[in-house]
Protein backbone atom coordinates (compact mmCIF):
# COMPACT_ATOMS: atom_id res chain seq x y z
CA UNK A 1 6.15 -0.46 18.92
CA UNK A 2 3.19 -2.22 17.46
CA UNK A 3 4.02 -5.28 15.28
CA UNK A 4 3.46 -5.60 12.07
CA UNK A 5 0.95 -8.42 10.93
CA UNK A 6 2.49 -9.61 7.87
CA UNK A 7 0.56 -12.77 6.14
CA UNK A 8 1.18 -14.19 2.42
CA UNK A 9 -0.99 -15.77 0.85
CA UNK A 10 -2.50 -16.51 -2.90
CA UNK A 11 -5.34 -15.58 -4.89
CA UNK A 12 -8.99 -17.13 -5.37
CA UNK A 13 -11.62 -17.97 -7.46
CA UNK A 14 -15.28 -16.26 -7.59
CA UNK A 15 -17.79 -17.00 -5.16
CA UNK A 16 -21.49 -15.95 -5.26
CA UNK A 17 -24.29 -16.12 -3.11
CA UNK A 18 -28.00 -17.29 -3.34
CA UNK A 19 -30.40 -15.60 -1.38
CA UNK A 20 -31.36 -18.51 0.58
CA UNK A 21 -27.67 -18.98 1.91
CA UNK A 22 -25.11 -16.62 2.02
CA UNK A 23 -21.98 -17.47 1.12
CA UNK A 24 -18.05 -15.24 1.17
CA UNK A 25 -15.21 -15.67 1.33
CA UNK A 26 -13.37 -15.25 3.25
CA UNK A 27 -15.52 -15.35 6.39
CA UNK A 28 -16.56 -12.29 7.95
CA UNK A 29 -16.70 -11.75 11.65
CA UNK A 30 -20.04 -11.59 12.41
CA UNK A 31 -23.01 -12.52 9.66
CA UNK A 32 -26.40 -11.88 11.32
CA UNK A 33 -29.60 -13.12 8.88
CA UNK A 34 -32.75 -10.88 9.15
CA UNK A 35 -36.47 -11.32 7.60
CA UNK A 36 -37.24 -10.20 4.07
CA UNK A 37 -35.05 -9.49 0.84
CA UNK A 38 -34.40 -6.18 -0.47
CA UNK A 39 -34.61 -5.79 -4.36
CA UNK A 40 -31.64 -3.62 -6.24
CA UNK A 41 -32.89 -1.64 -9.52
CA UNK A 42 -31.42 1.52 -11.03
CA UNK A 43 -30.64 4.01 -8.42
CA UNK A 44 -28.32 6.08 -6.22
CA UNK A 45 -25.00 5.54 -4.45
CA UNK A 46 -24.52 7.97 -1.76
CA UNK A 47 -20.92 8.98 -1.11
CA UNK A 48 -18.77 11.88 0.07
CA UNK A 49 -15.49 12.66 0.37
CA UNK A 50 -12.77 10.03 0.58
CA UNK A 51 -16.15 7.54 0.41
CA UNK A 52 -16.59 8.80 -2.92
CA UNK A 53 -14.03 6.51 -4.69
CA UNK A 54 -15.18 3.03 -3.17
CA UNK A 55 -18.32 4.41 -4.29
CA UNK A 56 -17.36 4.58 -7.87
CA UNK A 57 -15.55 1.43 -8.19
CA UNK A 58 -18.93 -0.36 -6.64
CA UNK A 59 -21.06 1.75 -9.06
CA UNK A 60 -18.81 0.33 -12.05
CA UNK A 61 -18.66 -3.29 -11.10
CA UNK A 62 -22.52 -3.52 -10.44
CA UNK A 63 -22.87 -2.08 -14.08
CA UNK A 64 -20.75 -4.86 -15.26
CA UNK A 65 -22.19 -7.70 -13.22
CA UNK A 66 -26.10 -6.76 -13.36
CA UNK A 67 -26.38 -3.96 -16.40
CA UNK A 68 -27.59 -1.86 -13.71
CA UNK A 69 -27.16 1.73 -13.56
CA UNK A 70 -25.72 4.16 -10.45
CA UNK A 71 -25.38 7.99 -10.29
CA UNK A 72 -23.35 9.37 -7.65
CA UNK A 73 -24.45 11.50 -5.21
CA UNK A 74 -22.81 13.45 -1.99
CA UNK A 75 -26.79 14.30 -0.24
CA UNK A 76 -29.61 12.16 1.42
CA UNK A 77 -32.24 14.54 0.49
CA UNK A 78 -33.94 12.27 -2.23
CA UNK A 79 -34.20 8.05 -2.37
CA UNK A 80 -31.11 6.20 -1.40
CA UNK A 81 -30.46 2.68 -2.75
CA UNK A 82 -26.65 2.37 -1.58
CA UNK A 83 -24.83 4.40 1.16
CA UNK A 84 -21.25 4.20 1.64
CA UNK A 85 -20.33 6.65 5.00
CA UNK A 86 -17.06 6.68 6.76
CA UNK A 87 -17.62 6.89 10.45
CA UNK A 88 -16.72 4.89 13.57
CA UNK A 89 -13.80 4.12 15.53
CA UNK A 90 -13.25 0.03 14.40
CA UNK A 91 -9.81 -0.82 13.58
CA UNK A 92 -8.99 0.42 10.17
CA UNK A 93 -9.82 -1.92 7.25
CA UNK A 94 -12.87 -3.32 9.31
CA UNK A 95 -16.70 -2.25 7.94
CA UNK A 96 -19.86 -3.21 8.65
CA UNK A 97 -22.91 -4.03 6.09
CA UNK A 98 -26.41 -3.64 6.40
CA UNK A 99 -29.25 -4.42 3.90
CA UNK A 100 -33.00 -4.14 4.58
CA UNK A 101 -36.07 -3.71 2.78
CA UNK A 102 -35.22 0.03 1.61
CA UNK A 103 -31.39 0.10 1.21
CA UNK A 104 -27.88 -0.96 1.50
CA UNK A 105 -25.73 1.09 3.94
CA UNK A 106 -21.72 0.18 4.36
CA UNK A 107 -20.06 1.66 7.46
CA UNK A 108 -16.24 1.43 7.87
CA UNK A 109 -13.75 4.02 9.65
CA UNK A 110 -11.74 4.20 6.36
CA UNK A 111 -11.63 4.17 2.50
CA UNK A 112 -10.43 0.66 2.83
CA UNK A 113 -12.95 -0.84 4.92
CA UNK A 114 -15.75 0.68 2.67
CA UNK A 115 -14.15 -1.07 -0.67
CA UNK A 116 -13.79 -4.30 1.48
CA UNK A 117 -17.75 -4.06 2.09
CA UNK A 118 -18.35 -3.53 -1.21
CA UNK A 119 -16.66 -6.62 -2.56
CA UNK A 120 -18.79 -8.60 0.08
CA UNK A 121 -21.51 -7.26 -1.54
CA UNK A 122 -20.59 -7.75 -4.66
CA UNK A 123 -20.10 -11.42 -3.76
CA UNK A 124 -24.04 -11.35 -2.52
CA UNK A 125 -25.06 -11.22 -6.20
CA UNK A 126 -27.05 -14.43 -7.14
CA UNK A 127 -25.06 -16.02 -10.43
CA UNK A 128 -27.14 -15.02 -12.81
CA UNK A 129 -27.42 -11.61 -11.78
CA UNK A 130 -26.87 -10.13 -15.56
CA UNK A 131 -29.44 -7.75 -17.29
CA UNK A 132 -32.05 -8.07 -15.04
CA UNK A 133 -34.42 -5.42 -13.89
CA UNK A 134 -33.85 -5.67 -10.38
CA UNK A 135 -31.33 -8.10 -7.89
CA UNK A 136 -32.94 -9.94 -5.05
CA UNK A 137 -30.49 -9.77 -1.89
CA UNK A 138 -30.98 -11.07 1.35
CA UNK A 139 -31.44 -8.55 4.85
CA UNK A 140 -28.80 -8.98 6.81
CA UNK A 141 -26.06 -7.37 8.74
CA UNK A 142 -22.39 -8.25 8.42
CA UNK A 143 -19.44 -6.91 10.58
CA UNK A 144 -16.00 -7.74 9.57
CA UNK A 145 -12.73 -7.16 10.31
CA UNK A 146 -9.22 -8.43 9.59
CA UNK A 147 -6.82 -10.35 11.49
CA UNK A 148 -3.98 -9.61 10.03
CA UNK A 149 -2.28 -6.13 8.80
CA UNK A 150 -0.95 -7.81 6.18
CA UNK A 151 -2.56 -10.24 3.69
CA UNK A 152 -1.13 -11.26 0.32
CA UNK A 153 0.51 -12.93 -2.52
CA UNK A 154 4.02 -13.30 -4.00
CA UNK A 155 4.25 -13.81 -7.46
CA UNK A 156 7.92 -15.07 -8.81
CA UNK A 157 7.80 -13.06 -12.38
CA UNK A 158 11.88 -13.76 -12.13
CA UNK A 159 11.69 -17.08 -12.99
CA UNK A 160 8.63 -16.64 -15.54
CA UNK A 161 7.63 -13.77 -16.99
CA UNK A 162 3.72 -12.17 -16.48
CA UNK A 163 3.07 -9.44 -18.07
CA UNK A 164 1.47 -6.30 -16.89
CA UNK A 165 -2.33 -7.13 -18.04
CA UNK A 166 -1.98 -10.85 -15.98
CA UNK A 167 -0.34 -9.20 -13.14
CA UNK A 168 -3.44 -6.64 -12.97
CA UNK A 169 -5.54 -9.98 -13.11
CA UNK A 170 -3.82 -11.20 -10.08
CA UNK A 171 -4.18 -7.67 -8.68
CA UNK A 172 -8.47 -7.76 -8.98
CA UNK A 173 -8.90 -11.01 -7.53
CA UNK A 174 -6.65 -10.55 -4.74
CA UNK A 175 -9.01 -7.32 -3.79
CA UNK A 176 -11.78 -9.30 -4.45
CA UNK A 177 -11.05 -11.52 -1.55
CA UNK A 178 -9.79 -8.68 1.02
CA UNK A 179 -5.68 -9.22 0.62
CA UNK A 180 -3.90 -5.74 0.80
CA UNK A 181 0.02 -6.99 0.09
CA UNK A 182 1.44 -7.95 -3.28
CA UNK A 183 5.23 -9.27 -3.00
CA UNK A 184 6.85 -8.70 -6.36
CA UNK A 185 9.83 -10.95 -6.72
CA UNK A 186 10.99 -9.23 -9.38
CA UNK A 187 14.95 -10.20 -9.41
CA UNK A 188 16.55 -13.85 -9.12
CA UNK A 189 19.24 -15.59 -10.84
CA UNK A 190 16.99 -16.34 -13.99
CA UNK A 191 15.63 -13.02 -14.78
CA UNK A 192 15.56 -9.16 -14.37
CA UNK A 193 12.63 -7.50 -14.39
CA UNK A 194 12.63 -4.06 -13.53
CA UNK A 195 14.22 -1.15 -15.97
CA UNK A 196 16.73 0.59 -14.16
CA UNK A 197 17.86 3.36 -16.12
CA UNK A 198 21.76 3.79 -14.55
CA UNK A 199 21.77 -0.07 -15.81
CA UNK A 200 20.52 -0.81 -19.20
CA UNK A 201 22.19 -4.37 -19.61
CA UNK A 202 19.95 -5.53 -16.39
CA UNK A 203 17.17 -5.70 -18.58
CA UNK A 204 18.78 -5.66 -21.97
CA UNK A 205 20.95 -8.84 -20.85
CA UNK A 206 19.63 -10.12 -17.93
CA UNK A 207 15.42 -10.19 -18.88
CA UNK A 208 16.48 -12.31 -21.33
CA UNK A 209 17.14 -15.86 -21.91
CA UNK A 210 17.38 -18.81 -24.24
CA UNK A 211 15.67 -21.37 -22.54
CA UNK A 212 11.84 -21.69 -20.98
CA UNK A 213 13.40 -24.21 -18.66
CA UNK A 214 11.89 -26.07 -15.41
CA UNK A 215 10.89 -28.59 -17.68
CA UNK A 216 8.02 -26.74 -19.62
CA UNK A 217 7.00 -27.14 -22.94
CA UNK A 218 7.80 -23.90 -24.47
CA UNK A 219 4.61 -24.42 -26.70
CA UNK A 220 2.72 -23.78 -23.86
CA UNK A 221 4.59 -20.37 -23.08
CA UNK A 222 4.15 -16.52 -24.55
CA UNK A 223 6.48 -14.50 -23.48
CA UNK A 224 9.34 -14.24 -26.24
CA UNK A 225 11.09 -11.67 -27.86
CA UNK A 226 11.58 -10.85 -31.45
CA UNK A 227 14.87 -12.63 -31.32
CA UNK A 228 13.04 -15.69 -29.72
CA UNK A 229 14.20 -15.45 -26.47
CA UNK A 230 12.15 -16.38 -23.14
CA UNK A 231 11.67 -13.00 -21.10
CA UNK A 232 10.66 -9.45 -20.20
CA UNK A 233 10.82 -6.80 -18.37
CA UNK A 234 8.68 -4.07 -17.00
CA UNK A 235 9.61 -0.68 -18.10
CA UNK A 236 9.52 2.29 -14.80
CA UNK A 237 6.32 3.32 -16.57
CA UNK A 238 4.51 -0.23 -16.51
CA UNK A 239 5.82 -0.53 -13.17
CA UNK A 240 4.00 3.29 -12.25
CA UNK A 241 0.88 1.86 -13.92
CA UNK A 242 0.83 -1.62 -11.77
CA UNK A 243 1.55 0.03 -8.61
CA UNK A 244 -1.23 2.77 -8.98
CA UNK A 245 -3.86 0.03 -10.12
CA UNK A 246 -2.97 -2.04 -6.68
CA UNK A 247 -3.49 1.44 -4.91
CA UNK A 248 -6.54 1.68 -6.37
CA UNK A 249 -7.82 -1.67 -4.96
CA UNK A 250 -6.27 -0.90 -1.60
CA UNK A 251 -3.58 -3.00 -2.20
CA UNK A 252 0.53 -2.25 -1.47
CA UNK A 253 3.14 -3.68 -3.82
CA UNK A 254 6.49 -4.32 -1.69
CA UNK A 255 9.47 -5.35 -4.50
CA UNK A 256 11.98 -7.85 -4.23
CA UNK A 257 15.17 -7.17 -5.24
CA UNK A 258 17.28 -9.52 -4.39
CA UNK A 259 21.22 -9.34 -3.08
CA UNK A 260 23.93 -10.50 -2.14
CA UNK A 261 23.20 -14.11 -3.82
CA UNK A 262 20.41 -14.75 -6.36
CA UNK A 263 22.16 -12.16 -8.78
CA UNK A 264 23.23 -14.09 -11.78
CA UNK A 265 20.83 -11.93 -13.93
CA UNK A 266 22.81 -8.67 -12.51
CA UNK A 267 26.58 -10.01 -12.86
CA UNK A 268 25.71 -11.85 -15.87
CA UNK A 269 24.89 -8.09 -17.06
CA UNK A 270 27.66 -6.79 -14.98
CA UNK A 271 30.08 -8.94 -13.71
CA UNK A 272 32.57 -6.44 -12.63
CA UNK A 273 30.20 -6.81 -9.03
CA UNK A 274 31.09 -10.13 -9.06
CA UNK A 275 34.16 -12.04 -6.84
CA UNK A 276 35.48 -13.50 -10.05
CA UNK A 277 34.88 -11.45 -12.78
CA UNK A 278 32.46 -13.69 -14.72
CA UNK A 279 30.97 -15.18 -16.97
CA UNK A 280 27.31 -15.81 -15.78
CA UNK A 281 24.27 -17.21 -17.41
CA UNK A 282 20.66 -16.98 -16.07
CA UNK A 283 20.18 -19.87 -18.41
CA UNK A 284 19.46 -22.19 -15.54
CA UNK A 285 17.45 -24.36 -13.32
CA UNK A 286 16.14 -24.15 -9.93
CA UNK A 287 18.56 -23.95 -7.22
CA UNK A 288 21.48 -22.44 -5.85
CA UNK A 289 24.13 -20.90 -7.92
CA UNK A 290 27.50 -18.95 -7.03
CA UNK A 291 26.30 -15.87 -8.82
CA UNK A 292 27.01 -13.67 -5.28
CA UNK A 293 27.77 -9.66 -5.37
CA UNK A 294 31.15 -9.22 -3.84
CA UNK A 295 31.19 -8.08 -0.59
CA UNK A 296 34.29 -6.73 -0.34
CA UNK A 297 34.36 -4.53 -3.41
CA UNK A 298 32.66 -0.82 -2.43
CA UNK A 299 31.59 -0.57 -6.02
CA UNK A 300 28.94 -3.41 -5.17
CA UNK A 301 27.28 -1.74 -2.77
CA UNK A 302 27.29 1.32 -5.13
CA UNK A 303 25.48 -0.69 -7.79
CA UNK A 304 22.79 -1.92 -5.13
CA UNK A 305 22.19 1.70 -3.76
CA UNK A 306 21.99 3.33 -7.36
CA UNK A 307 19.77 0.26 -8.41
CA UNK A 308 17.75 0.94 -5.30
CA UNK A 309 17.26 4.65 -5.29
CA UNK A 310 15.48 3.88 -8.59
CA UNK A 311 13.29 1.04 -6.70
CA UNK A 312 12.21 3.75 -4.29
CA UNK A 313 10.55 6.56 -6.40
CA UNK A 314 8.73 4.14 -8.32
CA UNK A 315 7.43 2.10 -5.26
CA UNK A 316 5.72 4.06 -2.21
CA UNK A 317 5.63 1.24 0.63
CA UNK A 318 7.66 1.33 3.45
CA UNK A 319 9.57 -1.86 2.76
CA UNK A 320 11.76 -3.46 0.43
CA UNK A 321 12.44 -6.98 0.12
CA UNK A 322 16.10 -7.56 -0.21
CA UNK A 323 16.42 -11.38 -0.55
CA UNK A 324 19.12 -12.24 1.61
CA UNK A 325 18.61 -16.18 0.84
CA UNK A 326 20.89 -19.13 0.25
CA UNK A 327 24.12 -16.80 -0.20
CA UNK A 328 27.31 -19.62 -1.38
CA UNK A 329 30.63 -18.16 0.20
CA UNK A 330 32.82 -20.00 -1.69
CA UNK A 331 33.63 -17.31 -4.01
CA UNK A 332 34.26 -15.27 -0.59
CA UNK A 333 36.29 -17.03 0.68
CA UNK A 334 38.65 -17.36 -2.05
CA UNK A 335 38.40 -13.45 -3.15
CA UNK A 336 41.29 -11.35 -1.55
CA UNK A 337 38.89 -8.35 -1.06
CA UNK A 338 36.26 -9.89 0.65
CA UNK A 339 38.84 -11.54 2.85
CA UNK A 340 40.71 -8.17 3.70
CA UNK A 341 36.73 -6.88 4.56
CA UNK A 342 36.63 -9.27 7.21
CA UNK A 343 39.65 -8.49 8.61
CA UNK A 344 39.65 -5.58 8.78
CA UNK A 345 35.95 -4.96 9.93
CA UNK A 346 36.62 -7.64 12.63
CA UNK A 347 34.90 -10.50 11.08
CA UNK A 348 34.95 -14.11 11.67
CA UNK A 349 33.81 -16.21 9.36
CA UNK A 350 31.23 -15.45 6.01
CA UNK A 351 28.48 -15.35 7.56
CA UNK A 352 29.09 -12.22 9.61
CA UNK A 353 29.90 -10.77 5.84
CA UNK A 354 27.00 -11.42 4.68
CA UNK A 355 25.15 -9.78 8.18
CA UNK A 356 27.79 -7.27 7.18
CA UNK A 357 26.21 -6.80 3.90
CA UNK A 358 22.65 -6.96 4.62
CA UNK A 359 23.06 -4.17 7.77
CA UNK A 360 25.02 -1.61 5.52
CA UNK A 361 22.44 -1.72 2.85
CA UNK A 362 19.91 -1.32 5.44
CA UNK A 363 21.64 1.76 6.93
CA UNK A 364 20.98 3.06 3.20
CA UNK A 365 18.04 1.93 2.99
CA UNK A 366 16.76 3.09 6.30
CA UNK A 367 18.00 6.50 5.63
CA UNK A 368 15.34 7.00 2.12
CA UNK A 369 12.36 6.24 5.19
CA UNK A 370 12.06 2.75 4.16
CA UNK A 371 12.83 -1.02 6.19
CA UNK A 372 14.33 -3.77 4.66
CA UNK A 373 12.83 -7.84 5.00
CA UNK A 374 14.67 -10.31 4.14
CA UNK A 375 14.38 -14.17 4.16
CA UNK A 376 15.42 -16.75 7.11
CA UNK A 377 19.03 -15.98 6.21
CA UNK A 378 19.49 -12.79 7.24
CA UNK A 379 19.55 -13.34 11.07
CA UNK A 380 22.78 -15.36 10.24
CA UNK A 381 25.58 -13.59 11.85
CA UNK A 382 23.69 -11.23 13.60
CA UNK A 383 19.99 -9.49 12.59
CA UNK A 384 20.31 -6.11 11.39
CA UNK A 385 18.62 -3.51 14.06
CA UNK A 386 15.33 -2.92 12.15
CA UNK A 387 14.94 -5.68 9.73
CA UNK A 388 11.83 -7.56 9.39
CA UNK A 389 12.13 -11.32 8.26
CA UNK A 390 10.35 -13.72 5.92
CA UNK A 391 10.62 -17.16 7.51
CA UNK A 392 10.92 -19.82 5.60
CA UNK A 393 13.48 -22.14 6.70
CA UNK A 394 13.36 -21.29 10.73
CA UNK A 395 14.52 -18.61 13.15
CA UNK A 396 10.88 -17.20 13.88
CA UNK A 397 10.79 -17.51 17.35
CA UNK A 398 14.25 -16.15 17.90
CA UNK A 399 13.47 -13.43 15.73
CA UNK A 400 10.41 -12.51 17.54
CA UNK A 401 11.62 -12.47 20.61
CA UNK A 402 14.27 -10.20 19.88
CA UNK A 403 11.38 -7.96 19.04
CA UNK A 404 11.99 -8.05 15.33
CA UNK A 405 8.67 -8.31 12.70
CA UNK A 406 8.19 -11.88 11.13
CA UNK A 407 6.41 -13.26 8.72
CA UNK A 408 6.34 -16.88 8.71
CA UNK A 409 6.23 -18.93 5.27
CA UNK A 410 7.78 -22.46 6.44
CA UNK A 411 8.36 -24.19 2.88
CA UNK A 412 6.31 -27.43 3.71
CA UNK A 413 3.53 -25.32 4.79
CA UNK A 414 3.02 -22.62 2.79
CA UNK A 415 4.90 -23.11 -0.52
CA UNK A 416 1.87 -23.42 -3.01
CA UNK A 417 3.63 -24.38 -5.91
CA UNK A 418 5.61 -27.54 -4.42
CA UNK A 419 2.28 -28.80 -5.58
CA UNK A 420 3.83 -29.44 -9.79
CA UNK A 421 6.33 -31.77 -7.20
CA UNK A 422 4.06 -33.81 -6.40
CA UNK A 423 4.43 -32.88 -2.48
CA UNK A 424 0.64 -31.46 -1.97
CA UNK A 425 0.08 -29.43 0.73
CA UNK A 426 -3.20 -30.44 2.70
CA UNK A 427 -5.94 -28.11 4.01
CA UNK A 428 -5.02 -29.06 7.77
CA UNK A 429 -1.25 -27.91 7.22
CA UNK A 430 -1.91 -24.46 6.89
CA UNK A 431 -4.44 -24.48 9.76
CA UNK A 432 -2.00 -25.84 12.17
CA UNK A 433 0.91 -23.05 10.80
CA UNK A 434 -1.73 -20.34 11.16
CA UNK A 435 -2.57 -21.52 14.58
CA UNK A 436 1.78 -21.50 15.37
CA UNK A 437 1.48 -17.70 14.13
CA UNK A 438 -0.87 -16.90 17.14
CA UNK A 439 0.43 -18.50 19.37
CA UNK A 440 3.63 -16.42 19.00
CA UNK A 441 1.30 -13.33 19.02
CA UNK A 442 -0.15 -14.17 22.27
CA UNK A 443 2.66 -14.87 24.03
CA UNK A 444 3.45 -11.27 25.19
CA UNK A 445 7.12 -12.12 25.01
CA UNK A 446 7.05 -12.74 20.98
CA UNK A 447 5.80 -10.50 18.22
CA UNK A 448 4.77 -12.58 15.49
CA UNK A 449 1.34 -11.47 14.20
CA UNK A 450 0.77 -13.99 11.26
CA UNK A 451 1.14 -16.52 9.00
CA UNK A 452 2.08 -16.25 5.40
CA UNK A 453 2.04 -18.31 2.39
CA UNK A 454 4.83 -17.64 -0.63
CA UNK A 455 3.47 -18.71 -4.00
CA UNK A 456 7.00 -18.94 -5.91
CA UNK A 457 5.57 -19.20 -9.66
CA UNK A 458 9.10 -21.43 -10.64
CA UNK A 459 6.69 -24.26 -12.07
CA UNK A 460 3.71 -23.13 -13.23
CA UNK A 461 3.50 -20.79 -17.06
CA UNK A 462 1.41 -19.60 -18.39
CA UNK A 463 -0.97 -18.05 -16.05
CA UNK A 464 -3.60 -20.58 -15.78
CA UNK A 465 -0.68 -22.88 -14.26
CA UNK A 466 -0.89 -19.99 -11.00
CA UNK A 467 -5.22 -20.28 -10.80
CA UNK A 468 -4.64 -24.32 -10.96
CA UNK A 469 -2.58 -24.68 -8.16
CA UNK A 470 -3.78 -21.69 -5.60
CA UNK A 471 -7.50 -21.04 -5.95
CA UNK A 472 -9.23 -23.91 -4.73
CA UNK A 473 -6.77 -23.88 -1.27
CA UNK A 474 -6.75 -19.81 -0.65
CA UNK A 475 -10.74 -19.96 -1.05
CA UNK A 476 -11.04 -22.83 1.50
CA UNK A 477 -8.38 -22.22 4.06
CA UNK A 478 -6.47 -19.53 4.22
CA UNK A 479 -8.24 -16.47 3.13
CA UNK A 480 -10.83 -17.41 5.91
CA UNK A 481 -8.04 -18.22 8.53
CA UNK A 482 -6.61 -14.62 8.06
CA UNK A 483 -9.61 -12.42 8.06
CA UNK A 484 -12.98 -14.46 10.01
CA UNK A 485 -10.81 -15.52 12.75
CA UNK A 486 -10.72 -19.40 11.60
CA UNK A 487 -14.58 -19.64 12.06
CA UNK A 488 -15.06 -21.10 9.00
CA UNK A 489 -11.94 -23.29 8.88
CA UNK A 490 -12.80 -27.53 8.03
CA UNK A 491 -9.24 -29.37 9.29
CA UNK A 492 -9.07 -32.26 5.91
């Protein structure tokens, strides 16, 4: 079975190009500079079929950036100043790029690669590129092609609240520089934020709370209700609209919803799920609480599979993030029915519940076509058979080499936001933990096929806090280590 290349990472800033010295990020494969310039003024884009959509979206950005104008067209037989044509047998997201004196032509074996080359080309555009009569662009010939299946971000909206217009923001300049993944952590223990319509108090109770927390000044934040609480949620419909806008940009959005721990949000809504019976508060800080789904009470894992069937028909991916992370058994140990679980499916000690947990959810999960990841955690008390895992806190290797998928996302690495902490993250960090990600992919033995970076947004509202902290070290680093094959990568 082919691994899957799994890399998060963060979002970007704009980059643009002078004729005299190309310039994108990230780094493509191959960029070969020929004689001459070619000059783009009102014209044609020629497209067909499943070409016809990158097509559009280039036509509609060029508008925007130059004031220039595109028809579409499907034939050859009159002037040509763009041609997007799928052909070739490259892996899939690859394309290749040519402009000369007469034209622009963008080659890929699939819709993806063709809107990939068009957002290198749209990052050719000199600055001031606005309401001119024609655009000056150098000849040259680029061929590209990722190194990683999967490139992207994970935005924490459970801890502070985006709404759907930022997270479309995110969503454009994450296909601006080539990343194809957005992780939604959309459940933790200080927010819901998906509708589920079995469970109206998930969002009516647990979207919702008093305080901004983390230490922010709640001047600074926007996201209250009329009450003047700190939340939100996104209804199914906003969810339907985010998910088709990421499709559109040829990007995948994989949920989080977290279980067995991490669910104060849920059992403060419906703590009947819970080992004690309540009360819970999501008014809290960062860290590690003892809001933990009962394992031994069958009306748990109902609540999780109703809560999930919902997750599936609104999210097409294959996988679902199910947390899995920093799971307290103190309440399990002390609960009679958890305790009468273990005994009498055989168990040892918690941690086998809690492998207990995570492989019966997968069975259910497995069986609606879809695969579970979960964090570091997981693997505790035995892996479930077809689990993937987030690494964050060790148990790669041994993961890998029991021919499991793994993404790696060691905290002192990856971790953007540890930033607000004060513990900055330099440039060479993530060079050396993307260079530990191929090494397990070479080694025939291990299948670990990248390196990932988590962005967990539990420091930084509004949403200018995110661009501060990410966009200077995903242009320099790692949107360049993931897709150019480090070419371009300067060690600090």
């Amino acid at each position: 079975m082919n691994r899957i290349v799994i890399l998060l990472l963060s979002l970007s800033c704009s980059a643009a190009l002078a004729v005299n010295e190309p310039s994108i990020i990230p780094l493509p494969h191959t960029l070969e500079r020929r004689p001459g310039v070619y000059s783009l003024v009102n014209g044609r884009i020629v497209a067909a079929g499943l070409a016809a959509e990158p097509a559009r979206f280039l036509s509609e950005e060029l508008r925007a950036r130059t004031g220039l104008e595109f028809t579409l067209a499907s034939a050859t037989d009159l002037p040509v100043a763009i041609m997007l044509e799928l052909r070739g047998e490259q892996p899939l997201e690859s394309y290749s790029l040519f402009i000369n004196s007469n034209s622009i032509i963008i080659h890929a074996p699939d819709p993806a690669g063709l809107f990939y080359g068009a957002q290198t080309l749209l990052q050719l555009l000199p600055r001031a590129a606005k309401d001119t009569k024609s655009v000056r662009l150098p000849c040259l010939r680029i061929a590209d092609q990722p190194r990683f299946e999967w490139r992207g971000l994970e935005l924490d909206v459970a801890r502070h609240f985006f709404n759907k217009q930022e997270v479309k923001q995110l969503l454009d300049e994450m296909a601006l520089y080539k990343l194809n993944t957005f992780h939604w952590h959309l459940v933790d223990d200080q927010g819901w934020r998906i509708e589920i319509k079995q469970y109206p108090k998930l969002t009516e109770l647990g979207a919702w709370r008093h305080n901004v927390g983390f230490g922010l000044d709640p001047k600074k934040a926007t996201a209250f209700g009329p009450d003047g609480r700190y939340g939100g949620f996104y209804t199914q419909d906003d969810i339907r609209e985010v998910v088709s806008y990421a499709q559109s940009r040829h990007i995948t959005v994989v949920p989080e919803i977290e279980m067995p721990g991490h669910s104060c949000a849920a059992l403060m809504a419906y703590p009947q799920f819970s080992c004690t019976g309540g009360p819970f508060t999501n008014d809290l800080p960062g860290g590690v609480f003892d809001g933990v789904l009962c394992a031994g009470n069958d009306a748990s894992f109902k609540f999780m599979e109703d809560v999930l069937s919902e997750v599936f028909q609104l999210f097409p991916g294959k996988f679902v993030h199910i947390g899995g992370d920093e799971v307290l058994t103190n309440n399990w140990k002390a609960c009679a029915k958890c305790q009468a679980r273990m005994k009498r499916e055989g168990l040892k000690h918690e941690m086998e519940l809690e492998s207990y947990f995570i492989r019966r959810i997968e069975k259910f999960v497995n069986a609606h076509d879809r695969r579970i990841i979960g964090w570091s955690e997981i693997r505790e008390g035995g892996l479930a058979q077809n689990a993937a895992i987030m690494d964050w806190a060790g148990g790669a290797i041994e993961a890998a080499s029991s021919g499991h998928d793994v993404v790696m996302s060691p905290l002192k690495d990856c971790y953007f936001d540890h930033y607000q902490f004060g513990a900055r993250t330099p440039f060479n960090r993530w060079v050396s933990a993307d260079r530990a990600g191929l090494r397990l992919r070479a080694d025939p033995g291990q299948t670990c096929p990248g390196v990932p970076c988590a962005d967990f947004r539990s420091t930084s509202q509004p949403l200018d806090g995110v661009h501060t902290i990410v966009q200077p070290r995903t242009i320099h680093g790692i949107s360049t280590a993931m897709r150019s094959g480090g070419s371009g990568l300067v060690p600090a």
